[in-house]
C-alpha atoms as a PDB file:
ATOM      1  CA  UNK A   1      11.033 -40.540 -15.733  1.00  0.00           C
ATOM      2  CA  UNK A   2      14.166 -38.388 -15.256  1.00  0.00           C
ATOM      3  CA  UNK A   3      12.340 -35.437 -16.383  1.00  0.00           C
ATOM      4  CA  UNK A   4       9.150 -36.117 -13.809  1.00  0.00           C
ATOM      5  CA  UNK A   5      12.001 -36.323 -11.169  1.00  0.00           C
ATOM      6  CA  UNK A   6      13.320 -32.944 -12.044  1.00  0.00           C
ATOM      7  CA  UNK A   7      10.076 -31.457 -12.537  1.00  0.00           C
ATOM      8  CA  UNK A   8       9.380 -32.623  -8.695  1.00  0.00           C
ATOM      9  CA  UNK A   9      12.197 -31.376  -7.549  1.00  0.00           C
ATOM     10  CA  UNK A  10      12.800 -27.703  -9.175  1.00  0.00           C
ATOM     11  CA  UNK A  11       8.738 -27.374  -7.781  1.00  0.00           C
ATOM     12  CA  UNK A  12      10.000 -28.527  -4.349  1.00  0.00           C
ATOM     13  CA  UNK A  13      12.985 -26.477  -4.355  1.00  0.00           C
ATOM     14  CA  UNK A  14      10.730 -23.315  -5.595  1.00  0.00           C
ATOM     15  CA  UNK A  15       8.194 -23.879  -3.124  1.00  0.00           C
ATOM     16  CA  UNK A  16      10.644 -23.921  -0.134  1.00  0.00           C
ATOM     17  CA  UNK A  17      12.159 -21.017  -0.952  1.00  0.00           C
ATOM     18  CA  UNK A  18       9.049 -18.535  -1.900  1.00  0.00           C
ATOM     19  CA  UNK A  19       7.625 -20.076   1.652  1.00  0.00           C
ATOM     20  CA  UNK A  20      10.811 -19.316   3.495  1.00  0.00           C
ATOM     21  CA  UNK A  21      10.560 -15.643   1.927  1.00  0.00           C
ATOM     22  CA  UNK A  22       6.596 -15.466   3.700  1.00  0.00           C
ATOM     23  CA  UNK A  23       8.399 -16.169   6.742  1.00  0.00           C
ATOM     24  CA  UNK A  24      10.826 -13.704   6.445  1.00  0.00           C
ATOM     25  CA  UNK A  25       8.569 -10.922   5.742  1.00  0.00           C
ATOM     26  CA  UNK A  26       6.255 -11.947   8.794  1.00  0.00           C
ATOM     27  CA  UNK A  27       9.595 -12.420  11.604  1.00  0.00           C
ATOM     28  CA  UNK A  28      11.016  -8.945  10.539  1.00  0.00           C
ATOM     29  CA  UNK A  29      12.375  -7.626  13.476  1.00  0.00           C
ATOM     30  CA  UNK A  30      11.410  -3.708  13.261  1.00  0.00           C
ATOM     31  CA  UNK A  31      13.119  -2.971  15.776  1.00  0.00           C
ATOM     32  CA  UNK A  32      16.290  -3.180  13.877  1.00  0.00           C
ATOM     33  CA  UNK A  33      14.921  -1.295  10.518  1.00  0.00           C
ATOM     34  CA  UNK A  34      17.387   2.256  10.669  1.00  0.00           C
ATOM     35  CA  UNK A  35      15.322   5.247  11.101  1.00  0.00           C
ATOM     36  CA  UNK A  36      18.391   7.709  10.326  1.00  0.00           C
ATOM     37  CA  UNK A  37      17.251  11.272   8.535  1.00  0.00           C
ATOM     38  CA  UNK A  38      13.666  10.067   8.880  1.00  0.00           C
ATOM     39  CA  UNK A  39      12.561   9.239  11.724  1.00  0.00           C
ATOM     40  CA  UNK A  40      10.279  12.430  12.125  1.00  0.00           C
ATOM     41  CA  UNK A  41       8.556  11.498   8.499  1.00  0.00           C
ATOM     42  CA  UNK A  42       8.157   7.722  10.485  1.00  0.00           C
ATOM     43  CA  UNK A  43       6.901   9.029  12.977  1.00  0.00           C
ATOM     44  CA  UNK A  44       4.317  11.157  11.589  1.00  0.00           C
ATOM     45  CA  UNK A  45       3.182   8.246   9.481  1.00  0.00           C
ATOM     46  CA  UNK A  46       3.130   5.813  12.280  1.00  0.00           C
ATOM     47  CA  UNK A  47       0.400   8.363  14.354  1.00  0.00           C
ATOM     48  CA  UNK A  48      -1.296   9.827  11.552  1.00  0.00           C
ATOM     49  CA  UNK A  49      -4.740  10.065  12.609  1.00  0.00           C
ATOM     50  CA  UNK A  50      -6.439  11.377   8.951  1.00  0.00           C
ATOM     51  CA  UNK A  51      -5.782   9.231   5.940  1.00  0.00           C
ATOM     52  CA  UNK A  52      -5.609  11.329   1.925  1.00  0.00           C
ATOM     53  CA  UNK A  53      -4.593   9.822  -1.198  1.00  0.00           C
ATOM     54  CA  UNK A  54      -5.129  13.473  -2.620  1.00  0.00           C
ATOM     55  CA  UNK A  55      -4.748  16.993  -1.943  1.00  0.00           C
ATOM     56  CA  UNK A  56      -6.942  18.626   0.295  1.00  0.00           C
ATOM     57  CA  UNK A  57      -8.650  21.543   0.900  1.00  0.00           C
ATOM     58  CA  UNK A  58      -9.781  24.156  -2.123  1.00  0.00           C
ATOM     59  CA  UNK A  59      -6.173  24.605  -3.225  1.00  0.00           C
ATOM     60  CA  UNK A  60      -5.802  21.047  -3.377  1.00  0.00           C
ATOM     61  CA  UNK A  61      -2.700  21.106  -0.816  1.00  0.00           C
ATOM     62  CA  UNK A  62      -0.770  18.256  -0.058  1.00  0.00           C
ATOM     63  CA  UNK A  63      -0.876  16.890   3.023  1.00  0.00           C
ATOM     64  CA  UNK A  64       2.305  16.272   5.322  1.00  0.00           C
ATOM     65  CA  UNK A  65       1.737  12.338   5.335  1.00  0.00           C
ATOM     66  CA  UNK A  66       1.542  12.417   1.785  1.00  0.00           C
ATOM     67  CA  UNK A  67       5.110  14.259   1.231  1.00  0.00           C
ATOM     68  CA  UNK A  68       6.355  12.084   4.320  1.00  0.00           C
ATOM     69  CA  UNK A  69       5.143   9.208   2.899  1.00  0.00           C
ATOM     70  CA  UNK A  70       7.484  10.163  -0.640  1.00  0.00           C
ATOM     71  CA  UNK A  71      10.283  11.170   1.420  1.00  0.00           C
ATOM     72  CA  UNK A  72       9.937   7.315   2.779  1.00  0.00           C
ATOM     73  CA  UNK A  73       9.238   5.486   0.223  1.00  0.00           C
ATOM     74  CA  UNK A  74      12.362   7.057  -1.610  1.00  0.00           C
ATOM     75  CA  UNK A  75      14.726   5.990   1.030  1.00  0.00           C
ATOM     76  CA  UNK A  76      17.291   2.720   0.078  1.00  0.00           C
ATOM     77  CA  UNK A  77      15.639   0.797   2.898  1.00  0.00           C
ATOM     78  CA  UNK A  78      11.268   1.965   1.868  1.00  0.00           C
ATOM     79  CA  UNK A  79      11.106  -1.963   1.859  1.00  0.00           C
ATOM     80  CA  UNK A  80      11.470  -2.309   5.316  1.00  0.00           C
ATOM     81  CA  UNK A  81      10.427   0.830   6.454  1.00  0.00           C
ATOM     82  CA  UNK A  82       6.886  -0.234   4.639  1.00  0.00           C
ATOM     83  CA  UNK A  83       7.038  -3.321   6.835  1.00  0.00           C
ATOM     84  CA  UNK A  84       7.747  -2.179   9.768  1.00  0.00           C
ATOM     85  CA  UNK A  85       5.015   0.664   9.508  1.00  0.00           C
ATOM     86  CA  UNK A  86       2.493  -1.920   9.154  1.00  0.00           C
ATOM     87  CA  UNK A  87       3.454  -3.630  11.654  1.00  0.00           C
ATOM     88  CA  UNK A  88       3.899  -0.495  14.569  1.00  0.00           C
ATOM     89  CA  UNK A  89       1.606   2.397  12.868  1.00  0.00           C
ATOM     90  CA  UNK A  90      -2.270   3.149  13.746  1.00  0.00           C
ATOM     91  CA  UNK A  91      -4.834   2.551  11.472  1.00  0.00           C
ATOM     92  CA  UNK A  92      -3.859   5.606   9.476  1.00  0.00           C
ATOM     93  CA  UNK A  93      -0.371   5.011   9.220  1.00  0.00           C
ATOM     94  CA  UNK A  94      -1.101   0.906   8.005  1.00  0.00           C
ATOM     95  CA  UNK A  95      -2.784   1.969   5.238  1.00  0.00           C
ATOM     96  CA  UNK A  96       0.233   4.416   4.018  1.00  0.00           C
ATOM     97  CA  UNK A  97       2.343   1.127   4.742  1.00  0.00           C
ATOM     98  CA  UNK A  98      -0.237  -0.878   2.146  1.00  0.00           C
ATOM     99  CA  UNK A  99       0.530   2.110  -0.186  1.00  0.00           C
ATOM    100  CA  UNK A 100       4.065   2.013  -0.296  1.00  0.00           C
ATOM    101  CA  UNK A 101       3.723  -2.688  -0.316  1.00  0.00           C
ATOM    102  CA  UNK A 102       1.717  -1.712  -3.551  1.00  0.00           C
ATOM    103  CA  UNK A 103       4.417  -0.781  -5.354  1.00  0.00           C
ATOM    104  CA  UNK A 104       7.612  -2.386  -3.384  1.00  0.00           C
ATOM    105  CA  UNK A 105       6.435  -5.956  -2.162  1.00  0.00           C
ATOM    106  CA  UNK A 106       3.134  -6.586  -4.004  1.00  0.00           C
ATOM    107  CA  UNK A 107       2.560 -10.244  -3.105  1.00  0.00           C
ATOM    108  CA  UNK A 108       2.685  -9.223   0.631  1.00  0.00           C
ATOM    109  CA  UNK A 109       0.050  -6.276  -0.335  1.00  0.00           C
ATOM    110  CA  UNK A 110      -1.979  -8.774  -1.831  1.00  0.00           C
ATOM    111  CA  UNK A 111      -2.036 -11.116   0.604  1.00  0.00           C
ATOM    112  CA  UNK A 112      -2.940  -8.278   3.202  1.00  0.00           C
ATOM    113  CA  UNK A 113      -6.136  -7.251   1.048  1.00  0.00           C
ATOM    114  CA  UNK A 114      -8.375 -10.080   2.953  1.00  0.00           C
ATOM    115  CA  UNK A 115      -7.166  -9.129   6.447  1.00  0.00           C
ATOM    116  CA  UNK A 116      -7.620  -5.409   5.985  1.00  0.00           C
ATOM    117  CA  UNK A 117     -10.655  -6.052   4.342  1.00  0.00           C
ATOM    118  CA  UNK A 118     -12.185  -7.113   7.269  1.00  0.00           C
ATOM    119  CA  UNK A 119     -11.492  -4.672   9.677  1.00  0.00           C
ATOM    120  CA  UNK A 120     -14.503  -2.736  10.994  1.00  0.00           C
ATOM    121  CA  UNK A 121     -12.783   0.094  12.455  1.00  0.00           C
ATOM    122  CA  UNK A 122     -13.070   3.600  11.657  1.00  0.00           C
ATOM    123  CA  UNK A 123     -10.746   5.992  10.458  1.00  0.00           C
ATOM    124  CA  UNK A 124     -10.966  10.135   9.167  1.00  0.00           C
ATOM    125  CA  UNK A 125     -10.191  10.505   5.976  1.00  0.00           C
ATOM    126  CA  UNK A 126     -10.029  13.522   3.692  1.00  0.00           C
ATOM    127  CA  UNK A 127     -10.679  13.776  -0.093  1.00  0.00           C
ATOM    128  CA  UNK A 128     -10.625  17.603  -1.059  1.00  0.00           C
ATOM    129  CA  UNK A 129     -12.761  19.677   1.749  1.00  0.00           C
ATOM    130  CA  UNK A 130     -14.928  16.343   2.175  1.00  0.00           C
ATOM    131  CA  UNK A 131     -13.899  14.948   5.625  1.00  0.00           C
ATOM    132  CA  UNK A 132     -15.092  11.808   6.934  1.00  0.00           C
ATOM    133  CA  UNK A 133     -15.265   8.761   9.127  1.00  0.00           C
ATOM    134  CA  UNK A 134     -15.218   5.364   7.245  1.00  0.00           C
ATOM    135  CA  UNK A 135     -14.562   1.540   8.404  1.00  0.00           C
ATOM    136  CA  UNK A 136     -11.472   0.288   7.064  1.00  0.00           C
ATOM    137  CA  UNK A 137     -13.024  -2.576   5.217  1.00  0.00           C
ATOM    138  CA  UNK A 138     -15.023   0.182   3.588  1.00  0.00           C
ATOM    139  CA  UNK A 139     -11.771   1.769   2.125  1.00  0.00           C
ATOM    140  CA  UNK A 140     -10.245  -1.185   1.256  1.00  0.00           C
ATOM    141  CA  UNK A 141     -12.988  -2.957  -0.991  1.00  0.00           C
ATOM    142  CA  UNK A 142     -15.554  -1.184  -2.834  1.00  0.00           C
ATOM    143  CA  UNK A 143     -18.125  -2.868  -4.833  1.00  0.00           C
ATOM    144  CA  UNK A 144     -17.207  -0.880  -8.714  1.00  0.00           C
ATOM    145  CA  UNK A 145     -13.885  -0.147  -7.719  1.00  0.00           C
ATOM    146  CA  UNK A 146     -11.392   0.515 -10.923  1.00  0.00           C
ATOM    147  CA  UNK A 147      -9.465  -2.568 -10.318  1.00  0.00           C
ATOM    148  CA  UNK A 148      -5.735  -2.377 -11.934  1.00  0.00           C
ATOM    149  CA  UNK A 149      -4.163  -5.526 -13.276  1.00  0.00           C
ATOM    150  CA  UNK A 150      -1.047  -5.238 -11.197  1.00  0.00           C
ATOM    151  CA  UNK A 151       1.154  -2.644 -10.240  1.00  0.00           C
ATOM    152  CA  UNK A 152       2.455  -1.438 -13.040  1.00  0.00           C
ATOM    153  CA  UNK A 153      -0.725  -0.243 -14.731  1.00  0.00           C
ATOM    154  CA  UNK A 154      -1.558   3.528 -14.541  1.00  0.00           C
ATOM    155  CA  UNK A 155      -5.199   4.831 -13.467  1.00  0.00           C
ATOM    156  CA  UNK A 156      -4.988   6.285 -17.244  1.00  0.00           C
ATOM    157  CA  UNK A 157      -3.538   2.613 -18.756  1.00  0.00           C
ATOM    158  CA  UNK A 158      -6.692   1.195 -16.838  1.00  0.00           C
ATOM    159  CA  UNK A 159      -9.142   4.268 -18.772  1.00  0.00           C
ATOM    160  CA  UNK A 160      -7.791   3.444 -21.975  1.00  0.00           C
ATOM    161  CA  UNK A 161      -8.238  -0.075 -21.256  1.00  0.00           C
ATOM    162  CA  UNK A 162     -11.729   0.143 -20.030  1.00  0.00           C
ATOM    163  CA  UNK A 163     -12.950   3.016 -21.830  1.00  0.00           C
ATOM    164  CA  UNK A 164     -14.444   4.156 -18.537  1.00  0.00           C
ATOM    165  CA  UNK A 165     -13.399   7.581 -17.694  1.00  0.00           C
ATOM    166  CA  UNK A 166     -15.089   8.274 -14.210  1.00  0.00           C
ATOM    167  CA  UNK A 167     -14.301   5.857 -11.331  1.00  0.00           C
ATOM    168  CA  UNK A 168     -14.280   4.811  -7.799  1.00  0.00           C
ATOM    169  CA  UNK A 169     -11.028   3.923  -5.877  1.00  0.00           C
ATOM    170  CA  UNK A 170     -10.229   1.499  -3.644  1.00  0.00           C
ATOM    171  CA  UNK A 171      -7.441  -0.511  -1.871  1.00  0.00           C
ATOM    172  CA  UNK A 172      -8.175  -4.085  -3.355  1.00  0.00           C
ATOM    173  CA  UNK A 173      -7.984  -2.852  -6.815  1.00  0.00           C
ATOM    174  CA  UNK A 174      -4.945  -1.094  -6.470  1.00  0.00           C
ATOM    175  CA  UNK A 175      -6.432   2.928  -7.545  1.00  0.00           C
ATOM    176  CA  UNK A 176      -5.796   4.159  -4.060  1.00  0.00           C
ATOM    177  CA  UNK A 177      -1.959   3.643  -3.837  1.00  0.00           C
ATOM    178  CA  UNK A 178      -1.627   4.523  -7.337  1.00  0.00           C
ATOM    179  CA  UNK A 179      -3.782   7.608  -7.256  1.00  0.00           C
ATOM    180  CA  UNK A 180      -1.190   8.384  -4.579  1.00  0.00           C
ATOM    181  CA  UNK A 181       1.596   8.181  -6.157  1.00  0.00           C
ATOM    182  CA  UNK A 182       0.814  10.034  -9.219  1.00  0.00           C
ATOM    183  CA  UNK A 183      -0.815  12.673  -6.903  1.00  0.00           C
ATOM    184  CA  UNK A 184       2.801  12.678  -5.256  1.00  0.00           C
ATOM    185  CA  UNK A 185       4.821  12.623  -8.748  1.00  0.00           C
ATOM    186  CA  UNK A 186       2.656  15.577  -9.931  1.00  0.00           C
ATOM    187  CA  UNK A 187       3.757  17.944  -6.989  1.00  0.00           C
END
């Protein structure tokens, strides 16, 4: 009986406090997160109107959201600077906020995946010389996506895993921010 009674309360005492963390995360005052050094790389993230994972153009060149978005995420405070460009940025500059959640607060990215994934509005992006207009919810779940176990597993952990050497990314499954990132640890 003892045991029952401590199993009860160690699941109470978890519960409350990964619920009081949800709450945290959604009352973050922005308006206190320090912009210091960066707020130029903030800003350009919070307006960006054209969204690449990837370089563009023939000579592949990497775009200024993409090296503002590194200069950000390496910053002691990325956590909250990721929050607080999801909550203020356009449509652009959310989904380089769900890129950096990816890898700093995945449960929050995760639990952002059905919201996003239902919003119809368009946005530019950019793969290579291919530019085009797609609906978020388009970008965010594809039906064949590569879909990554967590965080922590590479587009090439997820080849050798698979076997499957050609793919389609998306948000959901995780290949977008990661195809980021080692597009940004590359350069």
């Amino acid at each position: 009986m003892k045991r029952i009674v401590i199993a009860i309360l160690l699941f109470a005492l978890l519960t409350s406090c990964a619920t009081n963390e949800i709450q945290y995360i959604s009352r973050l005052d922005t308006s206190t997160v320090k912009l210091e050094g960066i707020d130029a790389d903030y800003d350009l993230l919070k307006n960006a109107g054209t969204f690449a994972c990837g370089g563009i153009g023939d000579a592949g060149t990497m775009p200024e959201e993409i090296a503002a978005f590194g200069r950000l995420f390496k910053q002691t405070n990325a956590l909250e600077l990721f929050y607080k460009l999801e909550a203020e940025g356009s449509n652009v500059g959310k989904l380089y906020a769900l890129c950096g959640l990816y890898y700093l607060d995945y449960n929050y990215y995760s639990s952002l995946m059905n919201t996003y994934s239902k919003n119809e509005s368009e946005i530019i992006t950019i793969s290579g010389c291919e530019v085009s207009k797609e609906r978020i919810s388009k970008i965010i779940r594809v039906d064949g996506a590569m879909r990554l176990k967590d965080n922590k597993e590479t587009l090439g952990d997820w080849s050798k895993r698979t076997n499957i050497h050609e793919y389609t990314l998306d948000f959901y499954g995780g290949s977008i921010p990661e195809f980021l990132m080692e597009y940004l640890n590359r350069e």
